[in-house]
N, C-alpha and C. Protein backbone atom coordinates (compact mmCIF):
# COMPACT_ATOMS: atom_id res chain seq x y z
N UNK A 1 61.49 122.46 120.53
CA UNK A 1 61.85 122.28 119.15
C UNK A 1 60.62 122.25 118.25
N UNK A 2 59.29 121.96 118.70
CA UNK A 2 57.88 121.95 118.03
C UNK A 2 57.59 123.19 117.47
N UNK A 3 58.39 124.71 118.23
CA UNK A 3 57.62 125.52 117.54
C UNK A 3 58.83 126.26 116.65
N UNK A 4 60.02 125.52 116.50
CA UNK A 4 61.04 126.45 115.45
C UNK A 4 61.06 125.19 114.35
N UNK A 5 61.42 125.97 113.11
CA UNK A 5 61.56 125.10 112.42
C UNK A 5 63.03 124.80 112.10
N UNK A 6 63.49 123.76 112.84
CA UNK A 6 64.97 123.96 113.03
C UNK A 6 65.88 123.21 111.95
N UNK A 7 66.92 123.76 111.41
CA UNK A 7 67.29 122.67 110.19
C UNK A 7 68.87 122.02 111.04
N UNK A 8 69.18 120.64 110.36
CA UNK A 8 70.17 120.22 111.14
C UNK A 8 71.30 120.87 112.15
N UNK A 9 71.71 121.85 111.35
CA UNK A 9 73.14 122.87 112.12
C UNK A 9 72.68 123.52 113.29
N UNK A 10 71.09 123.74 113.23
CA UNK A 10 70.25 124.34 114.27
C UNK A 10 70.34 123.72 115.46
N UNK A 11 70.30 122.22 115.17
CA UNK A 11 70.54 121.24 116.38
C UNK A 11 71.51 121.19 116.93
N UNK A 12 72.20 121.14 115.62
CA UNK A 12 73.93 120.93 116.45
C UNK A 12 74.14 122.26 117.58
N UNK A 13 73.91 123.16 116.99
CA UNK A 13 73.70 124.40 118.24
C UNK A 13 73.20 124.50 119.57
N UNK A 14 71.91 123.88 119.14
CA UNK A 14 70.93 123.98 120.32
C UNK A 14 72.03 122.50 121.20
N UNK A 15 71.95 121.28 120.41
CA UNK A 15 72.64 120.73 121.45
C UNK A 15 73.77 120.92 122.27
N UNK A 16 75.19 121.68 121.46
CA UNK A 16 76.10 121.77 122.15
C UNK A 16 75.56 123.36 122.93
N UNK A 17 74.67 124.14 122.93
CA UNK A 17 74.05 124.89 124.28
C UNK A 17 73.82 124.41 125.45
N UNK A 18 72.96 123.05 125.34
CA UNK A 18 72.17 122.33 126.06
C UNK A 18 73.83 121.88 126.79
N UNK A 19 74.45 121.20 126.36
CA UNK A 19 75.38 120.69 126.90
C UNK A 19 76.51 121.67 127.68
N UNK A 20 76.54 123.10 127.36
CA UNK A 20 77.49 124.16 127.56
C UNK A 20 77.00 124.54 129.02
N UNK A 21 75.09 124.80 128.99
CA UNK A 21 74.54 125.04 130.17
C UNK A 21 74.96 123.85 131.40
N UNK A 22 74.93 122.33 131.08
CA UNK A 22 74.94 121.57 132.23
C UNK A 22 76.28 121.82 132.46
N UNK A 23 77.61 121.69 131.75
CA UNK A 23 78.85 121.89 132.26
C UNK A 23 78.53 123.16 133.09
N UNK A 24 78.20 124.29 132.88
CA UNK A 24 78.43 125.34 133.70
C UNK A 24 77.34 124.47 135.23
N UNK A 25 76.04 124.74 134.94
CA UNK A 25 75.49 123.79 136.55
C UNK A 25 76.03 122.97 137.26
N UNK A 26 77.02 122.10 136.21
CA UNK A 26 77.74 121.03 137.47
C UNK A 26 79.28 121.87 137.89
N UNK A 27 79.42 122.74 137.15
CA UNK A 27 81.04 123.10 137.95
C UNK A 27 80.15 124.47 139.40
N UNK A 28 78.95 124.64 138.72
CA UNK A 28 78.67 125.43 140.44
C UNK A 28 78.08 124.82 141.07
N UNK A 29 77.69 123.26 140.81
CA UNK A 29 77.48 123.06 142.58
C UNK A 29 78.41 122.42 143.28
N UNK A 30 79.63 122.20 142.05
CA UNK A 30 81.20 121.54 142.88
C UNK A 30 81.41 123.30 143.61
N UNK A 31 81.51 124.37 142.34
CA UNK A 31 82.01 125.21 143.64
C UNK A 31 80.89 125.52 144.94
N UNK A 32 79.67 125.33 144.92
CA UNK A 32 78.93 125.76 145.90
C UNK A 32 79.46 124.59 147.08
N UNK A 33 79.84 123.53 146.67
CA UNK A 33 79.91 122.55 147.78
C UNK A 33 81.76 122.90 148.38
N UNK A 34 82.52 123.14 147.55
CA UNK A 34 83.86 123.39 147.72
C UNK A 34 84.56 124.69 147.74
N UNK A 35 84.04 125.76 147.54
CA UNK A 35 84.38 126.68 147.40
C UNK A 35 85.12 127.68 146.33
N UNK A 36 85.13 128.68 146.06
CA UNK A 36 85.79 129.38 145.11
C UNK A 36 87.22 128.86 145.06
N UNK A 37 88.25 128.65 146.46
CA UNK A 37 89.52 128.49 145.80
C UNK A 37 89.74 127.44 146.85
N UNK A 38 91.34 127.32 146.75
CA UNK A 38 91.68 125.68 147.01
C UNK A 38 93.43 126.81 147.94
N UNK A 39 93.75 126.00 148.81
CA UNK A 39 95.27 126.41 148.86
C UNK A 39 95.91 125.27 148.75
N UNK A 40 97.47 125.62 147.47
CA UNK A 40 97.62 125.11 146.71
C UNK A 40 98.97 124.33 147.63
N UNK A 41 99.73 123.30 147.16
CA UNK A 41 101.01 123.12 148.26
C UNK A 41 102.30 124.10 148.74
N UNK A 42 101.62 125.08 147.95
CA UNK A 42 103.07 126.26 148.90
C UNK A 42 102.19 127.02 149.47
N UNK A 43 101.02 126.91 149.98
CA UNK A 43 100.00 127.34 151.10
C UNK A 43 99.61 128.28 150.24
N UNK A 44 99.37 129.19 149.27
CA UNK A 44 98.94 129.89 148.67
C UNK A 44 97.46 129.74 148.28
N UNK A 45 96.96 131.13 148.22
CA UNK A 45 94.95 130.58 147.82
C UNK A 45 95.63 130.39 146.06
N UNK A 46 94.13 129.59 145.12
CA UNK A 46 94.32 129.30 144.11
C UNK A 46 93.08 129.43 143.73
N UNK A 47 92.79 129.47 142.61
CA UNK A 47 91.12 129.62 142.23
C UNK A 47 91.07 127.91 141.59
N UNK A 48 89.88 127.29 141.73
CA UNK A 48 89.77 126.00 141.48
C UNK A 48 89.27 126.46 139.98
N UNK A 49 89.58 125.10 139.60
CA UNK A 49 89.57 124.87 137.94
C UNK A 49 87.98 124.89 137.84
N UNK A 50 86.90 124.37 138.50
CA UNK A 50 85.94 124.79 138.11
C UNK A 50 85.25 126.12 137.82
N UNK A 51 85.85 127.33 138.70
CA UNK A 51 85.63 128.28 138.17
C UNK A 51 85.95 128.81 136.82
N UNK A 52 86.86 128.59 136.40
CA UNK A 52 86.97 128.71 134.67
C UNK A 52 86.08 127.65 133.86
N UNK A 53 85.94 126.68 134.49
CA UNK A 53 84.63 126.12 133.85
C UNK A 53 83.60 126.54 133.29
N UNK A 54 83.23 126.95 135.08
CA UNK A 54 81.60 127.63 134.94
C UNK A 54 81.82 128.95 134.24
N UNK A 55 82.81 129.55 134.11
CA UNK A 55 82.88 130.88 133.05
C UNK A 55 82.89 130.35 131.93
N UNK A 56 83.89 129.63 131.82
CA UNK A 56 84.04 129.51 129.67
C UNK A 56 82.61 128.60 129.25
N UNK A 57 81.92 127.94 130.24
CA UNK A 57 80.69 127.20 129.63
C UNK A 57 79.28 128.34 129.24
N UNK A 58 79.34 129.01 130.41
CA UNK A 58 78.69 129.81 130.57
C UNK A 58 78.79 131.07 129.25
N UNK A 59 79.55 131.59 128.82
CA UNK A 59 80.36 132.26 127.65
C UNK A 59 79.81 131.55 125.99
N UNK A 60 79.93 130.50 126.47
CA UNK A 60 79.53 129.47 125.28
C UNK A 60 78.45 128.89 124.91
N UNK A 61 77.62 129.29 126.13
CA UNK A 61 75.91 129.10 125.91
C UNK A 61 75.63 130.42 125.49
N UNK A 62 76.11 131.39 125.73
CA UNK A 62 75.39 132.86 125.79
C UNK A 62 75.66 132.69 124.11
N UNK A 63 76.96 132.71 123.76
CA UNK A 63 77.25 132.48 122.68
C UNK A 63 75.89 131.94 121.71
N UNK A 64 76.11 130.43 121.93
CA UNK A 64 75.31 129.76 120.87
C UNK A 64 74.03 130.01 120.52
N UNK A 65 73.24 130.45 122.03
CA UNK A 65 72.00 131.04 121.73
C UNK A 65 71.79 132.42 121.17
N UNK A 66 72.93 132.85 121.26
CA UNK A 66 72.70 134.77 120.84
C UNK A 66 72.74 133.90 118.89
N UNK A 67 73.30 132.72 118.42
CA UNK A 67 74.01 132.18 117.49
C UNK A 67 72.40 131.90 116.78
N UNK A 68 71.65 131.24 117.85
CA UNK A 68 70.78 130.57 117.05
C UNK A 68 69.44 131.31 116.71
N UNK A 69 69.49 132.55 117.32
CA UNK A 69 68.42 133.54 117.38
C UNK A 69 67.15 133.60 117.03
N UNK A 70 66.44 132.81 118.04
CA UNK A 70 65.40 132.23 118.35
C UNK A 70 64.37 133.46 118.36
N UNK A 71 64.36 134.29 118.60
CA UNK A 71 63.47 135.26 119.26
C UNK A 71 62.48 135.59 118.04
N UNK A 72 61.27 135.68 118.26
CA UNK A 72 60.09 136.48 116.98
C UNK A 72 60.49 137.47 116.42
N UNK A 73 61.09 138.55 117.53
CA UNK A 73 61.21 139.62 116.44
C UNK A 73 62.18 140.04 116.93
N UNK A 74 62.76 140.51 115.61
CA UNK A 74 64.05 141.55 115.75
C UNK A 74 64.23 142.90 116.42
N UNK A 75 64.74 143.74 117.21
CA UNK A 75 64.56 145.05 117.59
C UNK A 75 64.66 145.85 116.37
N UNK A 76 64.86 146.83 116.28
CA UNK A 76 64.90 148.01 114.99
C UNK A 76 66.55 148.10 115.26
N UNK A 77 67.05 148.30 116.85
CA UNK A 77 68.07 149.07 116.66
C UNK A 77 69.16 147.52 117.59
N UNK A 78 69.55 147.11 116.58
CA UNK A 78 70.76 145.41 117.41
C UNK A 78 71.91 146.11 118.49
N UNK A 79 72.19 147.97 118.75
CA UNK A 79 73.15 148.29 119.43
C UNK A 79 72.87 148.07 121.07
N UNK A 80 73.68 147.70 121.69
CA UNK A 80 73.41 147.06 123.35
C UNK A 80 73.00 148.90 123.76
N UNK A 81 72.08 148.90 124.89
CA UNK A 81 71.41 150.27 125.45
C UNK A 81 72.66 151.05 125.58
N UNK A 82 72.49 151.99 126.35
CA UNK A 82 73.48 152.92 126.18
C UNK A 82 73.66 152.90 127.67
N UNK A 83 74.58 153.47 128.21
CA UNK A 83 75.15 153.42 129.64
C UNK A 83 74.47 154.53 130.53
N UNK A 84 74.14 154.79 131.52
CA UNK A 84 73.21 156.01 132.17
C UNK A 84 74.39 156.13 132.82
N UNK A 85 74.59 157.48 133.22
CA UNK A 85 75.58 158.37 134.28
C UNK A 85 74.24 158.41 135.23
N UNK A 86 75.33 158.59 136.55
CA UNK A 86 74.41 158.80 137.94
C UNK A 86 75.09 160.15 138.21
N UNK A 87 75.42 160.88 137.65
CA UNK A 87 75.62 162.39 137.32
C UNK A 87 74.20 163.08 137.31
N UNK A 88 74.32 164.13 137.68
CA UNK A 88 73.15 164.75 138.14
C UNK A 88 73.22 166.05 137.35
């Protein structure tokens, strides 16, 4: 925070990032310790609720920081690269 000059709303950002990142770290080391899914009581696989965790937290940091746009400099061109064919 020493080298931006951040004004209040800046914080509020950066904090609920800060907080978006640990929700996503703690729902993967429940799934690293438990696994992707669960079978549910009619024996069926199920995906555990932490996996939507660690996605929508994860979603929501990318978010806030793309939000708070920290970076020195701007590119010229803001369009995402372009896709390469493995066409020959």
């Amino acid at each position: 925070m020493s080298q931006y000059d951040l004004e209040e709303h800046h914080i509020r950002l950066l904090t609920l990032a800060c907080e978006a990142w640990e929700r996503a770290q703690e729902a993967r080391i429940t799934l690293k310790k438990l696994g992707m899914v669960y079978i549910d009581r009619f024996k069926a696989p199920k995906a555990r609720p932490e996996v939507a965790i660690e996605r929508d937290a994860s979603i929501l940091f990318a978010r806030l920081v793309r939000e708070l746009d920290l970076d020195f400099e701007t590119p010229n061109d803001m369009r995402p690269p372009a896709l390469r064919s493995n066409r020959s």
